[in-house]
Protein backbone atom coordinates (compact mmCIF):
# COMPACT_ATOMS: atom_id res chain seq x y z
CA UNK A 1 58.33 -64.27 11.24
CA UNK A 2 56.11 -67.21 12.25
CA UNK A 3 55.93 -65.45 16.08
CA UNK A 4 55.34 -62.69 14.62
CA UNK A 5 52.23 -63.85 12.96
CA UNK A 6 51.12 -65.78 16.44
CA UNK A 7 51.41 -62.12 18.21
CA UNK A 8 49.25 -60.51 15.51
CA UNK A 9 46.40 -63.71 15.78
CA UNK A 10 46.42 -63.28 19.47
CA UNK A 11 46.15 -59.84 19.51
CA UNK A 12 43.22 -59.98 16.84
CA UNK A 13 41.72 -62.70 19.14
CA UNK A 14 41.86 -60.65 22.22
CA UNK A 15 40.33 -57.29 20.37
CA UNK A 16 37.52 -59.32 19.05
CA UNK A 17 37.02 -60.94 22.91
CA UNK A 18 37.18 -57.36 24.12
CA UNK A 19 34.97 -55.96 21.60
CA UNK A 20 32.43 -58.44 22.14
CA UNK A 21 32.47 -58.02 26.24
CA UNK A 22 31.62 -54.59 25.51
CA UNK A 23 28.75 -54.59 22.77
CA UNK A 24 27.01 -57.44 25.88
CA UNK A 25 28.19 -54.85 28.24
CA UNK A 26 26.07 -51.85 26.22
CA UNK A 27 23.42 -54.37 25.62
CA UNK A 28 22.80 -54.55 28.97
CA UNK A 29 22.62 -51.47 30.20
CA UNK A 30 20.55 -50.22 27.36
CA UNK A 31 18.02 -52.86 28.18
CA UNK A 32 18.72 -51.95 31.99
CA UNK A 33 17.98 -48.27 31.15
CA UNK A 34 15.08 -49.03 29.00
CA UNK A 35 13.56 -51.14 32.58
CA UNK A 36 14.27 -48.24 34.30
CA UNK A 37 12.30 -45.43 31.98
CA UNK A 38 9.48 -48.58 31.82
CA UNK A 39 6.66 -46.87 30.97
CA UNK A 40 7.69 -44.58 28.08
CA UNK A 41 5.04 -44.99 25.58
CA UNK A 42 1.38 -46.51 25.57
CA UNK A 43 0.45 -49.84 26.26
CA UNK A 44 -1.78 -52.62 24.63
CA UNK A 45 -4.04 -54.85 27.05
CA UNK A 46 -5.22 -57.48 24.85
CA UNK A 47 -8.43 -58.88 25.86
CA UNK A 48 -10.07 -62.01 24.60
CA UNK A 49 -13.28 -61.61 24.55
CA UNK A 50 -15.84 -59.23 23.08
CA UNK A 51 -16.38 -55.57 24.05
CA UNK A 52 -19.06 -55.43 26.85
CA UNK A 53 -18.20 -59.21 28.06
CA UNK A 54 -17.30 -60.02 31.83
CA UNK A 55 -13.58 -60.06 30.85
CA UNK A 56 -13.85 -56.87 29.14
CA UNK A 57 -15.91 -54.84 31.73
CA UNK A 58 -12.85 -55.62 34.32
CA UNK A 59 -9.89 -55.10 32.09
CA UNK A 60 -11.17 -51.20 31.42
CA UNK A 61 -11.87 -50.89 34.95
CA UNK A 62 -8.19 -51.93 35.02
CA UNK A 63 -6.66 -50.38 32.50
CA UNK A 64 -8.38 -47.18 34.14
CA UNK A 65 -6.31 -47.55 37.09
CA UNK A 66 -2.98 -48.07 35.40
CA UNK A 67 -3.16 -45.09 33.21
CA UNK A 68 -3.36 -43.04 36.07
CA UNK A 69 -1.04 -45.10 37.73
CA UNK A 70 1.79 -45.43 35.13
CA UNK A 71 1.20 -42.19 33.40
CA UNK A 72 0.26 -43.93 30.16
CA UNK A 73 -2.07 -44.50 28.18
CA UNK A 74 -3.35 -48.58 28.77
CA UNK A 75 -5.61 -49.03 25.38
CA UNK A 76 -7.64 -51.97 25.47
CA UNK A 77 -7.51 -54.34 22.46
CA UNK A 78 -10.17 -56.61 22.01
CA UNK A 79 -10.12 -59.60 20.31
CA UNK A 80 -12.71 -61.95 20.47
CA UNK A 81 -12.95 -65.33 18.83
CA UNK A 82 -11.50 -68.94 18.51
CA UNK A 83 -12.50 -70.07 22.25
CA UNK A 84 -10.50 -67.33 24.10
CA UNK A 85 -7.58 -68.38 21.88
CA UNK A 86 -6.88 -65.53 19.50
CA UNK A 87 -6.34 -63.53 22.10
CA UNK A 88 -4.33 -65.13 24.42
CA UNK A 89 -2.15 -66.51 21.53
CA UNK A 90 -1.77 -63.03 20.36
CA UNK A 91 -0.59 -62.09 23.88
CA UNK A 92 2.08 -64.86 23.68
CA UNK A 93 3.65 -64.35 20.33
CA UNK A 94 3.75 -60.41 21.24
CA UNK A 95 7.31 -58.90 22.02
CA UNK A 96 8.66 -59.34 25.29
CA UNK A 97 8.66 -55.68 26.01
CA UNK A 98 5.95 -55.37 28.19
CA UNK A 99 4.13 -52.72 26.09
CA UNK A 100 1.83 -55.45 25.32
CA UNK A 101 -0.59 -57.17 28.39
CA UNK A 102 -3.25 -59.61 28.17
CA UNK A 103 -6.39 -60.50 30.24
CA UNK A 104 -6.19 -64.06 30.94
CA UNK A 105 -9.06 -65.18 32.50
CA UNK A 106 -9.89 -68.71 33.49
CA UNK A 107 -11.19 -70.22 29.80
CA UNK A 108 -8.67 -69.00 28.43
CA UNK A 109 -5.78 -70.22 30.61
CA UNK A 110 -7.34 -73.09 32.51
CA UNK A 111 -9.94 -74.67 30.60
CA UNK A 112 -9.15 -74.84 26.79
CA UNK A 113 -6.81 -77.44 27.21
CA UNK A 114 -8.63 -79.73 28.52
CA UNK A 115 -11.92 -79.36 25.89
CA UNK A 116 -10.61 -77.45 22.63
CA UNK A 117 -9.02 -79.94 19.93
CA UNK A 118 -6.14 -77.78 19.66
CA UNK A 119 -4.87 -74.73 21.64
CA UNK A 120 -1.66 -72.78 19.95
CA UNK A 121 0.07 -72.12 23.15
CA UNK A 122 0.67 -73.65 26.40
CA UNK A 123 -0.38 -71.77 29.36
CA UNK A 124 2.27 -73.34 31.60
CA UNK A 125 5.21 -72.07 29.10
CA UNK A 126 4.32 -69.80 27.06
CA UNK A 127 2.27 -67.61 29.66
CA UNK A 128 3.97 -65.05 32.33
CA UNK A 129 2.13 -64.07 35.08
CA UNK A 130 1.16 -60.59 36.29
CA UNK A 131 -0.86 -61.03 39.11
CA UNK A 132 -4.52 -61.93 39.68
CA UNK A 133 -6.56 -58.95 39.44
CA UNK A 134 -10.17 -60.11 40.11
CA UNK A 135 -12.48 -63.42 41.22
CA UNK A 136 -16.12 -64.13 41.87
CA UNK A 137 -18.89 -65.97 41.18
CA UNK A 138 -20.95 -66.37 37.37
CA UNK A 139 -24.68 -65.62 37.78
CA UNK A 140 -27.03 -68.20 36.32
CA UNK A 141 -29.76 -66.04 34.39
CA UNK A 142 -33.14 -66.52 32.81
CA UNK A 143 -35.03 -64.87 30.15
CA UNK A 144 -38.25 -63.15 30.98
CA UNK A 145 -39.87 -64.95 28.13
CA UNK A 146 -39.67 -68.67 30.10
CA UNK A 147 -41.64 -69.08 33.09
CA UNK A 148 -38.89 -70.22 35.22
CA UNK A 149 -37.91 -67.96 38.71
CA UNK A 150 -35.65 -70.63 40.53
CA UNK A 151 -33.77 -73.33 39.88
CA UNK A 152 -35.97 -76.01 40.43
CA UNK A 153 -38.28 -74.05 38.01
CA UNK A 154 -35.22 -74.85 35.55
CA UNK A 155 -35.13 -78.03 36.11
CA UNK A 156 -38.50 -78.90 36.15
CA UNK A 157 -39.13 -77.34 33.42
CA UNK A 158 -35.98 -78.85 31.25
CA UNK A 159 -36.97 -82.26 32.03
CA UNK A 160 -40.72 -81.57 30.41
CA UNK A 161 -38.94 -80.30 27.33
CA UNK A 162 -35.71 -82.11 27.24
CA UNK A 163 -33.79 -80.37 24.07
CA UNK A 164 -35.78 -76.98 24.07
CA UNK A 165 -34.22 -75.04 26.34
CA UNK A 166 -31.24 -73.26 24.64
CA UNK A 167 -28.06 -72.12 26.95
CA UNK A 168 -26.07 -69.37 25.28
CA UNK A 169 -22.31 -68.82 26.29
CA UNK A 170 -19.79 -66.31 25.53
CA UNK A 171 -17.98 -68.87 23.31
CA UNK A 172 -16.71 -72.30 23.43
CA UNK A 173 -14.52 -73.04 26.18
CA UNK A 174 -15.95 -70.26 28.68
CA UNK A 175 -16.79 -70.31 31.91
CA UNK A 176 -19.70 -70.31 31.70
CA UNK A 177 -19.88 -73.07 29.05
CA UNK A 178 -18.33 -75.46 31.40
CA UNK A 179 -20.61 -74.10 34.21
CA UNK A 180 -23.75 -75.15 31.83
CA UNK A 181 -21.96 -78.79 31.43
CA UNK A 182 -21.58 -79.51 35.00
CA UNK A 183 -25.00 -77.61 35.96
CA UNK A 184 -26.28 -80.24 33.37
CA UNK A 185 -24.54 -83.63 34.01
CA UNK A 186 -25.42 -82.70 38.15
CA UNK A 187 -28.95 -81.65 37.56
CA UNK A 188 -30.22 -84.72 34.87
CA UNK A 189 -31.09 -82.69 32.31
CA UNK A 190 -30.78 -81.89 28.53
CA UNK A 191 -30.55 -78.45 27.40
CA UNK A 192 -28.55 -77.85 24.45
CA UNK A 193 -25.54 -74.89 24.25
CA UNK A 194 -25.33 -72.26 22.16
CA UNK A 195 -21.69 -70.53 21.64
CA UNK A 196 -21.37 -66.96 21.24
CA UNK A 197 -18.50 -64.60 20.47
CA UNK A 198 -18.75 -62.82 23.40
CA UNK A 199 -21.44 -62.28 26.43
CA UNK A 200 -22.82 -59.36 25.26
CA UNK A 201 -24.36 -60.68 22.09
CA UNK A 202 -25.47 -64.09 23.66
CA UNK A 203 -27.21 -61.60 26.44
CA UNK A 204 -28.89 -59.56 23.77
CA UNK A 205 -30.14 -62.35 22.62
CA UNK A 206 -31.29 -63.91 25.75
CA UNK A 207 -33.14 -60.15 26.37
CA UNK A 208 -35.21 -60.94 23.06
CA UNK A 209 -35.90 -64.43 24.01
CA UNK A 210 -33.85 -66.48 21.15
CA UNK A 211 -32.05 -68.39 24.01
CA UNK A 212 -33.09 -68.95 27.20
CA UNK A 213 -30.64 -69.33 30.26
CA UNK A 214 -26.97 -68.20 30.44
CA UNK A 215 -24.12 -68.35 33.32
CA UNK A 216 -22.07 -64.98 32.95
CA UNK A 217 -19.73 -63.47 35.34
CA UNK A 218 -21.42 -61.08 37.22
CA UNK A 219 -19.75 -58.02 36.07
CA UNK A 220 -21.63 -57.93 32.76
CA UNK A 221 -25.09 -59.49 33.58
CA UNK A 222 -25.83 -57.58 37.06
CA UNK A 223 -27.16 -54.57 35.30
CA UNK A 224 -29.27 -56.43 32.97
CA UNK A 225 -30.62 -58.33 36.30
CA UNK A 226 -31.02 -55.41 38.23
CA UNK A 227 -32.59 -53.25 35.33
CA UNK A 228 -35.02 -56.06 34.88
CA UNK A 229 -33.82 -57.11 31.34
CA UNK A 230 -33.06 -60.94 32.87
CA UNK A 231 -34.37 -62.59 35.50
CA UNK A 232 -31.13 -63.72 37.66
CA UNK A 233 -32.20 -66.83 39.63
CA UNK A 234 -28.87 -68.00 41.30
CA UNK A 235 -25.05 -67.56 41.75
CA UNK A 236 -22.78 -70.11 40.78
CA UNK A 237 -20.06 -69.92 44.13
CA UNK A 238 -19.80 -71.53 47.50
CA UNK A 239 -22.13 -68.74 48.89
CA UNK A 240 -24.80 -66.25 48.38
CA UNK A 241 -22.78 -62.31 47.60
CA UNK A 242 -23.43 -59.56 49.78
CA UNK A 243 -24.09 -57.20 46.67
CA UNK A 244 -26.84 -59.68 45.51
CA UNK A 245 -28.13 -61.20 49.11
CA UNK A 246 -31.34 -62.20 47.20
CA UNK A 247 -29.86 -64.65 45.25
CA UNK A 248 -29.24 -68.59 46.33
CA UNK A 249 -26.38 -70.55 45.40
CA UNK A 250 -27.39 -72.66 42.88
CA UNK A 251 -26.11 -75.36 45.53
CA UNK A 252 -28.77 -74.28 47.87
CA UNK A 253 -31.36 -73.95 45.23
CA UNK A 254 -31.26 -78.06 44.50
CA UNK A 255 -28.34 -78.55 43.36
CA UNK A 256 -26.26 -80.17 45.89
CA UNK A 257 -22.39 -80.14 46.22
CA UNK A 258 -22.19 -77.42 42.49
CA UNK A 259 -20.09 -74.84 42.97
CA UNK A 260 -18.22 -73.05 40.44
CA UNK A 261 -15.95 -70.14 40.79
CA UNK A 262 -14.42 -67.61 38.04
CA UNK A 263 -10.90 -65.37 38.13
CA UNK A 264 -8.72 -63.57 35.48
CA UNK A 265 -5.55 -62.14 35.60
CA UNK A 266 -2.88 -59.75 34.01
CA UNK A 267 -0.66 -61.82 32.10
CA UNK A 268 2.56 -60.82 30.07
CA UNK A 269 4.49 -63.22 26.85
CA UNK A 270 7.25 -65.07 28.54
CA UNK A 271 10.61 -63.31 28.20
CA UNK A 272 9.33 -59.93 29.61
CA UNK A 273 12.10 -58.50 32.13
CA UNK A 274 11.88 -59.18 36.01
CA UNK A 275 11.76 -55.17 36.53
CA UNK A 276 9.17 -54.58 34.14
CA UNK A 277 7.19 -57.91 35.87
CA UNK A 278 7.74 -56.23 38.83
CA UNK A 279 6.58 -52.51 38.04
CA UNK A 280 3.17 -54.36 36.60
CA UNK A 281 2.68 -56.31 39.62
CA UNK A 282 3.24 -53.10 41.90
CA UNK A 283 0.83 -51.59 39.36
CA UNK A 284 -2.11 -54.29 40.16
CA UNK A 285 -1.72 -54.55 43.85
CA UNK A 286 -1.76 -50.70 44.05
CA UNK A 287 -5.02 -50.72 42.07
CA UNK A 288 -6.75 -52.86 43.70
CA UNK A 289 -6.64 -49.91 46.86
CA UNK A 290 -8.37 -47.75 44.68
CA UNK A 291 -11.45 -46.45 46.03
CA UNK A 292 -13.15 -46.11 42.78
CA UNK A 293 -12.02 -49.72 41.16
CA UNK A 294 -13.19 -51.30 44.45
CA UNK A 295 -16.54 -49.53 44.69
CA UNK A 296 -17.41 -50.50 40.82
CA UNK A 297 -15.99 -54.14 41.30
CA UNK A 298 -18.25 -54.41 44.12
CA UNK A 299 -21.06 -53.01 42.33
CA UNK A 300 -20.58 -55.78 39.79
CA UNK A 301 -20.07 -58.46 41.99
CA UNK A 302 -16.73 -59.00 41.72
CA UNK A 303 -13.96 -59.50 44.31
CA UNK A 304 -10.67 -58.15 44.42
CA UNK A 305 -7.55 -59.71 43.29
CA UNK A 306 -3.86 -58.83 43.57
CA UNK A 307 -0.85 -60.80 44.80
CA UNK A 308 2.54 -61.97 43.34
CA UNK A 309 3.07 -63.13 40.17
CA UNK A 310 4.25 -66.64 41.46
CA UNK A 311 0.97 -66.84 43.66
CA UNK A 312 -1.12 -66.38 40.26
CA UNK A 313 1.16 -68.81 38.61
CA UNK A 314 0.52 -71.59 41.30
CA UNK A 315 -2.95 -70.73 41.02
CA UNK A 316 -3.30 -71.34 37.11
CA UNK A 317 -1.23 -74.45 37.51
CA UNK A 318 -3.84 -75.97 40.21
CA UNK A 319 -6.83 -74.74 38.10
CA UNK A 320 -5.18 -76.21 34.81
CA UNK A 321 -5.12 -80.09 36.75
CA UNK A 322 -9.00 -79.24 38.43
CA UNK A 323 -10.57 -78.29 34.98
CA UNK A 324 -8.83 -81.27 33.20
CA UNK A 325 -10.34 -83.63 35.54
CA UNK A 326 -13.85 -81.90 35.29
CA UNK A 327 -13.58 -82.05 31.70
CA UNK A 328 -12.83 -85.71 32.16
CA UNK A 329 -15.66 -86.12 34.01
CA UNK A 330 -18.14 -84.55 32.01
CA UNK A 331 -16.70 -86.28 28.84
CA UNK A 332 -17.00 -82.41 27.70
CA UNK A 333 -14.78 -81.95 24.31
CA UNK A 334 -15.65 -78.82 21.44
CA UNK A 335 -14.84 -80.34 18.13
C-alpha cells in the first residue's frame, strides 16, 4: 500500500516536471516566433524633447527611414519636460517588446546625472542601446535685436552688462545648457540662463528678442540662421562644418581650448530580445545609406551615425564619466 502511494507521488512529480518543461518549451518558441514576425504592428519612438527641437527634427528624419524600412508605421511620441527625463524614463519603464523606442540624446543620457537633483533611471542599467544614429556640433546664435556679430562682440558686450544678457536653452540639463556654462566659466562672463521646454519655443523667443543668445544643435537653428531670423556667429565643435564654412569655432573666435560636441541615439528599455536589438540596429545602419536621410542631415548640419549597439554603449559610458567631471568643474547643479 505504502509503495503504492510512493509510485503514485513520483509519477505526479514527474507529470508536473514534464508539464512544466513543456509550457518553458512553448514559451519559448512563442517568444522566438514573435522575434521572428518582429515588426507586426506600429511602433512608438518616444522623444524627449519638444516638437520642432534638434532631437525631434532627427528622430522624424529617422523614423522616416524605418517605416519604409520595416514596413511599419514608426509614430513619433513627444514628450517634453522634466530635463529630458520624462521621456527617457518613459522609454525605460515601457515593455520590453520593442514596439516602443526612444531618442536618447546626450542630456538626457549623459548629462542629467551629473547636474539634476534626482534622475528616475540610470542610464548605465536601465538603458539598452540601439545604435548611434547622429552627431555634430550646437551652433551658438544671436538675436538680431543685440548688436553682437562674433564672439568677441559677445563677450565684450557681456562684460559691459554683466547680468543682462539672457541665454535661453531647450530645458535644464541640455546641451546646450551645459554648452552656455562652460562658454561662461571659459569666457569670464555673467549672463544668466533661461530654461525652456524645448528649442523651438526658446528660438521663438530669441526671434522676438525676449532672450538673447542660444546654443542649439544645428538641425533646428540652421534654417532660422540661414533665413535670417538669427544671426549664427559660431559652432560649438573642434572645427568649422563644411555646410556652414562661414562660421568659426567658437575656439577660433577667442575662446581658446572650448569645444563641445552633441550625439543621440536609438535606445530600447532593458530586457528587449537580442533579435529584435539586432533587427533595430540593422534598421539604423541601413538608414544611415539613405540618400535622402543623408542629404537632409547634411543640410542641417548633422553627421551620420550608425554602429553596434555595444559601440554606442561604450560611448554613453565614456560621455557619462566626461560630463560628470565638467559638471564638477563648473560647480554646475539645477535645483
Amino acid at each position: 500500500m505504502r509503495a503504492s502511494r510512493k509510485i503514485i507521488r513520483r509519477i505526479k512529480s514527474t507529470c508536473a516536471f514534464s508539464w512544466a518543461g513543456v509550457s518553458l518549451l512553448a514559451a519559448s518558441t512563442l517568444a522566438f516566433a514573435q522575434d521572428n514576425r518582429y515588426p507586426d504592428r506600429p511602433l512608438r519612438f518616444i522623444v524627449p524633447q519638444a516638437a520642432g527641437s534638434a532631437s525631434d527634427t532627427s528622430a522624424r528624419i529617422l523614423a522616416h527611414e524605418f517605416t519604409r524600412l520595416l514596413g511599419q508605421q514608426v509614430v513619433v511620441d513627444n514628450r517634453p519636460g522634466g530635463g529630458l527625463t520624462i521621456g527617457i524614463e518613459m522609454v525605460v519603464r515601457a515593455a520590453p517588446d520593442g514596439y516602443t523606442i526612444g531618442y536618447g540624446n546626450i542630456g538626457g543620457i549623459a548629462i542629467n546625472r551629473s547636474i539634476l537633483p534626482k534622475v528616475p533611471y540610470d542610464a548605465l542599467k536601465d538603458v539598452q542601446p540601439i545604435a548611434l544614429t547622429s552627431t555634430g556640433s550646437q551652433m551658438l546664435a544671436v538675436s538680431n535685436v543685440v548688436p553682437i556679430k562674433s564672439v568677441r562682440d559677445l563677450i565684450n558686450h557681456a562684460k559691459a552688462n554683466p547680468g543682462k544678457l539672457l541665454n535661453a536653452s531647450s530645458g535644464n540639463g541640455s546641451p546646450g545648457h551645459l554648452s552656455g556654462e562652460l562658454f561662461k566659466q571659459m569666457a569670464g562672463v555673467n549672463i544668466a540662463h533661461v530654461p525652456y521646454k524645448g528649442g523651438a519655443q526658446a528660438m521663438t523667443d530669441m526671434m522676438s528678442g525676449q532672450v538673447h543668445l542660444i546654443f542649439e544643435s544645428m538641425s533646428s537653428i540652421s534654417p532660422h540662421h540661414r533665413g535670417g531670423r538669427l544671426r549664427g556667429i559660431a559652432v560649438t565643435g573642434p572645427k568649422r562644418l563644411s555646410s556652414f564654412p562661414d562660421l568659426p569655432t567658437i575656439a577660433e573666435s577667442g575662446v581658446p581650448g572650448y569645444e563641445v560636441t552633441v550625439w543621440g541615439g536609438m535606445i530600447a528599455p532593458m530586457g528587449v530580445s537580442k533579435t529584435v536589438i539586432a533587427r533595430l540596429n540593422d534598421t539604423v545602419n541601413k538608414s544611415m545609406t539613405s540618400p535622402s536621410l543623408i542629404e537632409k542631415y547634411a543640410s542641417n548640419g548633422v553627421e551620420l551615425g550608425g554602429g553596434t549597439p555595444e559601440a554606442f554603449g561604450v560611448l554613453i559610458k565614456s560621455e557619462i564619466e566626461k560630463y560628470a567631471m565638467i559638471a564638477k568643474t563648473l560647480k554646475a547643479k539645477v535645483d
